[in-house]
PDB file of N, CA and C in Angstrom:
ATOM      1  N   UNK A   1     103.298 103.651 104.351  1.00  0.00           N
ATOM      2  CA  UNK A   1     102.538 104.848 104.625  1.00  0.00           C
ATOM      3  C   UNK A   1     102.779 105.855 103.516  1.00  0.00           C
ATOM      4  N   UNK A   2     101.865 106.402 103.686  1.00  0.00           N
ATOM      5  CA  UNK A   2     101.565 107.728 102.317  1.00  0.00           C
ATOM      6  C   UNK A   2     101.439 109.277 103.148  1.00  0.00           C
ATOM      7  N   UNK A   3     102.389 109.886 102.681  1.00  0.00           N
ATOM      8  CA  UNK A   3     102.017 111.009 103.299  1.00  0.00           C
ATOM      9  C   UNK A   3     101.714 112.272 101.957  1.00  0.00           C
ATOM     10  N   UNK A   4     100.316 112.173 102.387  1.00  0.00           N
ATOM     11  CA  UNK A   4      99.314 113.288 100.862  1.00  0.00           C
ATOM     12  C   UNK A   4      99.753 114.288 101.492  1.00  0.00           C
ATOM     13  N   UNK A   5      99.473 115.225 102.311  1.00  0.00           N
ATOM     14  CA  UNK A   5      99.822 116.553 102.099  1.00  0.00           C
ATOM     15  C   UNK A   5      99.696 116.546 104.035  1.00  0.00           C
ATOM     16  N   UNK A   6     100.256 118.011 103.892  1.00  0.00           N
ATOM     17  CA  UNK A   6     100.544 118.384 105.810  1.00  0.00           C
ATOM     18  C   UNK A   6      99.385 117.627 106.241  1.00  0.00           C
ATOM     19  N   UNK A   7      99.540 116.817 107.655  1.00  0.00           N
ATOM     20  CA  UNK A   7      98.532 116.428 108.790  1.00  0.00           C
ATOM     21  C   UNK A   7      97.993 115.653 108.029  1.00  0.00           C
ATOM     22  N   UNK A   8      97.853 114.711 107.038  1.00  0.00           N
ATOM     23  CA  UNK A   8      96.699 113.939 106.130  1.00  0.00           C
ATOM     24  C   UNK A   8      98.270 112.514 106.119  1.00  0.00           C
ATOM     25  N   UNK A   9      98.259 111.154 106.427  1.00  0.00           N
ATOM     26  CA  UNK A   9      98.414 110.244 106.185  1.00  0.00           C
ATOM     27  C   UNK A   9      97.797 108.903 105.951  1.00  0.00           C
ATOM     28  N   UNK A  10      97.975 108.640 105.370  1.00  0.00           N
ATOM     29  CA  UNK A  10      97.422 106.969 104.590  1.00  0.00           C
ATOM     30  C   UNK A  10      98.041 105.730 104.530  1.00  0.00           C
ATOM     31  N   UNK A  11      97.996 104.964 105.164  1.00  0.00           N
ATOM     32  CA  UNK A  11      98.538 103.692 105.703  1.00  0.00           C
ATOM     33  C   UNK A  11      98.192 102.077 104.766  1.00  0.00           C
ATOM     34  N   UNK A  12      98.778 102.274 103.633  1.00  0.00           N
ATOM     35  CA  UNK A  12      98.453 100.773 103.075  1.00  0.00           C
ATOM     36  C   UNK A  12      99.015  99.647 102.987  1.00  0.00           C
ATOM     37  N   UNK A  13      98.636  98.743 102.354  1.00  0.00           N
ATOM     38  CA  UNK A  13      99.051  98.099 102.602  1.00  0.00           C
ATOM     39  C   UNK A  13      99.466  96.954 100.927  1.00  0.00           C
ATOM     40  N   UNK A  14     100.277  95.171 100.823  1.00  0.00           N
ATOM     41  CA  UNK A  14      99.610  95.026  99.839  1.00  0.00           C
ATOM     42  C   UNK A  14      98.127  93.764  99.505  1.00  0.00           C
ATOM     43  N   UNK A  15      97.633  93.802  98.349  1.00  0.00           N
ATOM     44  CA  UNK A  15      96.852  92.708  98.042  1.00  0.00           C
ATOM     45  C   UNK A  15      97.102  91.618  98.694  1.00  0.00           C
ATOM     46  N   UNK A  16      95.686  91.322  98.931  1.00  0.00           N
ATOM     47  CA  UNK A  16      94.932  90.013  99.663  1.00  0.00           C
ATOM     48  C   UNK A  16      96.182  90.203 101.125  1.00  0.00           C
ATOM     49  N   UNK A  17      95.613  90.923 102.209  1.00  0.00           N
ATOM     50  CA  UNK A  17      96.396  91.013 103.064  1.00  0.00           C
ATOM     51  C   UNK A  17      96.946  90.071 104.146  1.00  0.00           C
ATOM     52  N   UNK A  18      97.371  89.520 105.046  1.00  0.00           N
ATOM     53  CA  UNK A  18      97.538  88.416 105.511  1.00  0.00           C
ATOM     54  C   UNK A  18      97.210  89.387 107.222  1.00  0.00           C
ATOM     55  N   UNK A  19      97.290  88.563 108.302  1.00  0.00           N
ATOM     56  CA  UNK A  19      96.265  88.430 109.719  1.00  0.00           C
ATOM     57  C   UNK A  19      97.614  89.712 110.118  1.00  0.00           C
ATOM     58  N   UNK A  20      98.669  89.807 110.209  1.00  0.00           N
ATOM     59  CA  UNK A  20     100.245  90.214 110.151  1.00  0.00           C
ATOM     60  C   UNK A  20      99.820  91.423 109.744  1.00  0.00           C
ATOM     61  N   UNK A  21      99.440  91.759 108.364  1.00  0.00           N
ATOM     62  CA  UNK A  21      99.535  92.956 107.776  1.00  0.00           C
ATOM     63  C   UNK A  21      98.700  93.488 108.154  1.00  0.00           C
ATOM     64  N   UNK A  22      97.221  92.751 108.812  1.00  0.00           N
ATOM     65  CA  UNK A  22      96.569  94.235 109.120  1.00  0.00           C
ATOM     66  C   UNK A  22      96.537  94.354 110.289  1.00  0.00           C
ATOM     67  N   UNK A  23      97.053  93.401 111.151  1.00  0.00           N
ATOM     68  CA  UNK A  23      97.296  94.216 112.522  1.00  0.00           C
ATOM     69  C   UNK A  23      98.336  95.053 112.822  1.00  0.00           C
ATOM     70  N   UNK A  24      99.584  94.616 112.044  1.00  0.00           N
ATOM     71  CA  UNK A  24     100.595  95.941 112.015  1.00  0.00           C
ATOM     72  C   UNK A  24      99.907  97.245 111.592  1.00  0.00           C
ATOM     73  N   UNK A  25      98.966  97.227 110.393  1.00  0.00           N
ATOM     74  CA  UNK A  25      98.528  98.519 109.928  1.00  0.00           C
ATOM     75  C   UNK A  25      97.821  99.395 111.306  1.00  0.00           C
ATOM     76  N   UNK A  26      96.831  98.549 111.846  1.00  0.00           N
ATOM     77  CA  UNK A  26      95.494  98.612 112.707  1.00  0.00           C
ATOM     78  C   UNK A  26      96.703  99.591 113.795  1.00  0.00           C
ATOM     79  N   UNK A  27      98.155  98.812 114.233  1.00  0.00           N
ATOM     80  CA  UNK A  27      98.476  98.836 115.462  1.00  0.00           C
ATOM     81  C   UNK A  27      99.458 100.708 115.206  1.00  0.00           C
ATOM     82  N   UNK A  28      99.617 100.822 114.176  1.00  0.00           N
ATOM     83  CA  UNK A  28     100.093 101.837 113.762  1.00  0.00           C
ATOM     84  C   UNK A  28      99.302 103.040 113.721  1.00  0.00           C
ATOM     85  N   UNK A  29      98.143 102.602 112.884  1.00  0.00           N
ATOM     86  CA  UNK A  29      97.044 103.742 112.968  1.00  0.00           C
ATOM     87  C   UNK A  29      96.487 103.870 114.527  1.00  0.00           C
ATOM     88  N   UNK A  30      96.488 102.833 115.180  1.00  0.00           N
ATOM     89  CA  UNK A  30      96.243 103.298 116.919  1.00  0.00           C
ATOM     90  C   UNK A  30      97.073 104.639 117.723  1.00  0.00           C
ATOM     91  N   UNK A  31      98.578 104.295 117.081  1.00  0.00           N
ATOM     92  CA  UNK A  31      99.403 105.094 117.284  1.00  0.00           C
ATOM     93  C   UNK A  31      99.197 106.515 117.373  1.00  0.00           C
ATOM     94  N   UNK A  32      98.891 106.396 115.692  1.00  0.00           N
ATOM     95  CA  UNK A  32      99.251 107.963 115.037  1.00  0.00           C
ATOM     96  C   UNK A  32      97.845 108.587 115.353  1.00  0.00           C
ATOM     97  N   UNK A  33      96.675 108.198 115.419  1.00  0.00           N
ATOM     98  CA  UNK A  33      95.456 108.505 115.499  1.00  0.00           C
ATOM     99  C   UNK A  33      95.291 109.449 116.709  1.00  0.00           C
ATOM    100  N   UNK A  34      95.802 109.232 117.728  1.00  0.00           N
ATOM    101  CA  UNK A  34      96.175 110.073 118.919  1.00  0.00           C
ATOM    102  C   UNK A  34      96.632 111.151 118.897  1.00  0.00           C
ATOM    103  N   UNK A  35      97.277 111.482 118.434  1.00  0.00           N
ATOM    104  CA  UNK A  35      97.745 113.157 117.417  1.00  0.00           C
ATOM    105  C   UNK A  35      96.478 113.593 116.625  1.00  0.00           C
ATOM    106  N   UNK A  36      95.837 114.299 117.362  1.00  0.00           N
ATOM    107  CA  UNK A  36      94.758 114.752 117.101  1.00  0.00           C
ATOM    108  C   UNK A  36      95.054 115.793 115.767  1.00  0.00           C
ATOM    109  N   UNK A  37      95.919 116.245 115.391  1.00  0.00           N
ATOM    110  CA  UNK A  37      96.174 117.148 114.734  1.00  0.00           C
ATOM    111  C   UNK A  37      96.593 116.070 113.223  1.00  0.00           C
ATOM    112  N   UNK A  38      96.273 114.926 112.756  1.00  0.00           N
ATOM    113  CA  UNK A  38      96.774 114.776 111.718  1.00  0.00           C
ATOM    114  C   UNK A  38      95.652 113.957 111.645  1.00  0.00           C
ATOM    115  N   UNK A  39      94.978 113.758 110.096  1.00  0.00           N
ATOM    116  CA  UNK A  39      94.312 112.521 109.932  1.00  0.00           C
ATOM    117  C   UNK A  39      94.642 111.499 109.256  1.00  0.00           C
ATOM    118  N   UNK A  40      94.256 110.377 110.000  1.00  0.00           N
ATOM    119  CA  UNK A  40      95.072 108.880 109.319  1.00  0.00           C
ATOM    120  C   UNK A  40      93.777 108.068 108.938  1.00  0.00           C
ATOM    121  N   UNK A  41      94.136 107.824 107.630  1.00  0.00           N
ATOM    122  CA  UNK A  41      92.996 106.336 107.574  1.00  0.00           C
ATOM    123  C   UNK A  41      93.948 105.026 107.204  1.00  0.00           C
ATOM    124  N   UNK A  42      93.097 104.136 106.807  1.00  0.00           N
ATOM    125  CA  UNK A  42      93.758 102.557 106.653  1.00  0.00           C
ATOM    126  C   UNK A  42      93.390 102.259 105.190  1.00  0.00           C
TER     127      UNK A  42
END
């Protein structure tokens, strides 16, 4: 995760991702996405 500036995070990941990496990402951004007060992308 990347944290750009207050309330703004970014969740990456690396090249050619495997089934693992993007559901951990997916299952994380489910998380944080709920905190309405910060924005997350993938």
């Amino acid at each position: 995760m990347v944290f750009l500036k207050e309330g703004y995070i970014s969740i990456l990941s690396h090249l050619n991702p495997d089934a693992d990496t993007l559901g951990t990402a997916l299952g994380i951004y489910a998380l944080l996405v709920k905190d309405k007060s910060k924005k997350v992308e993938v």
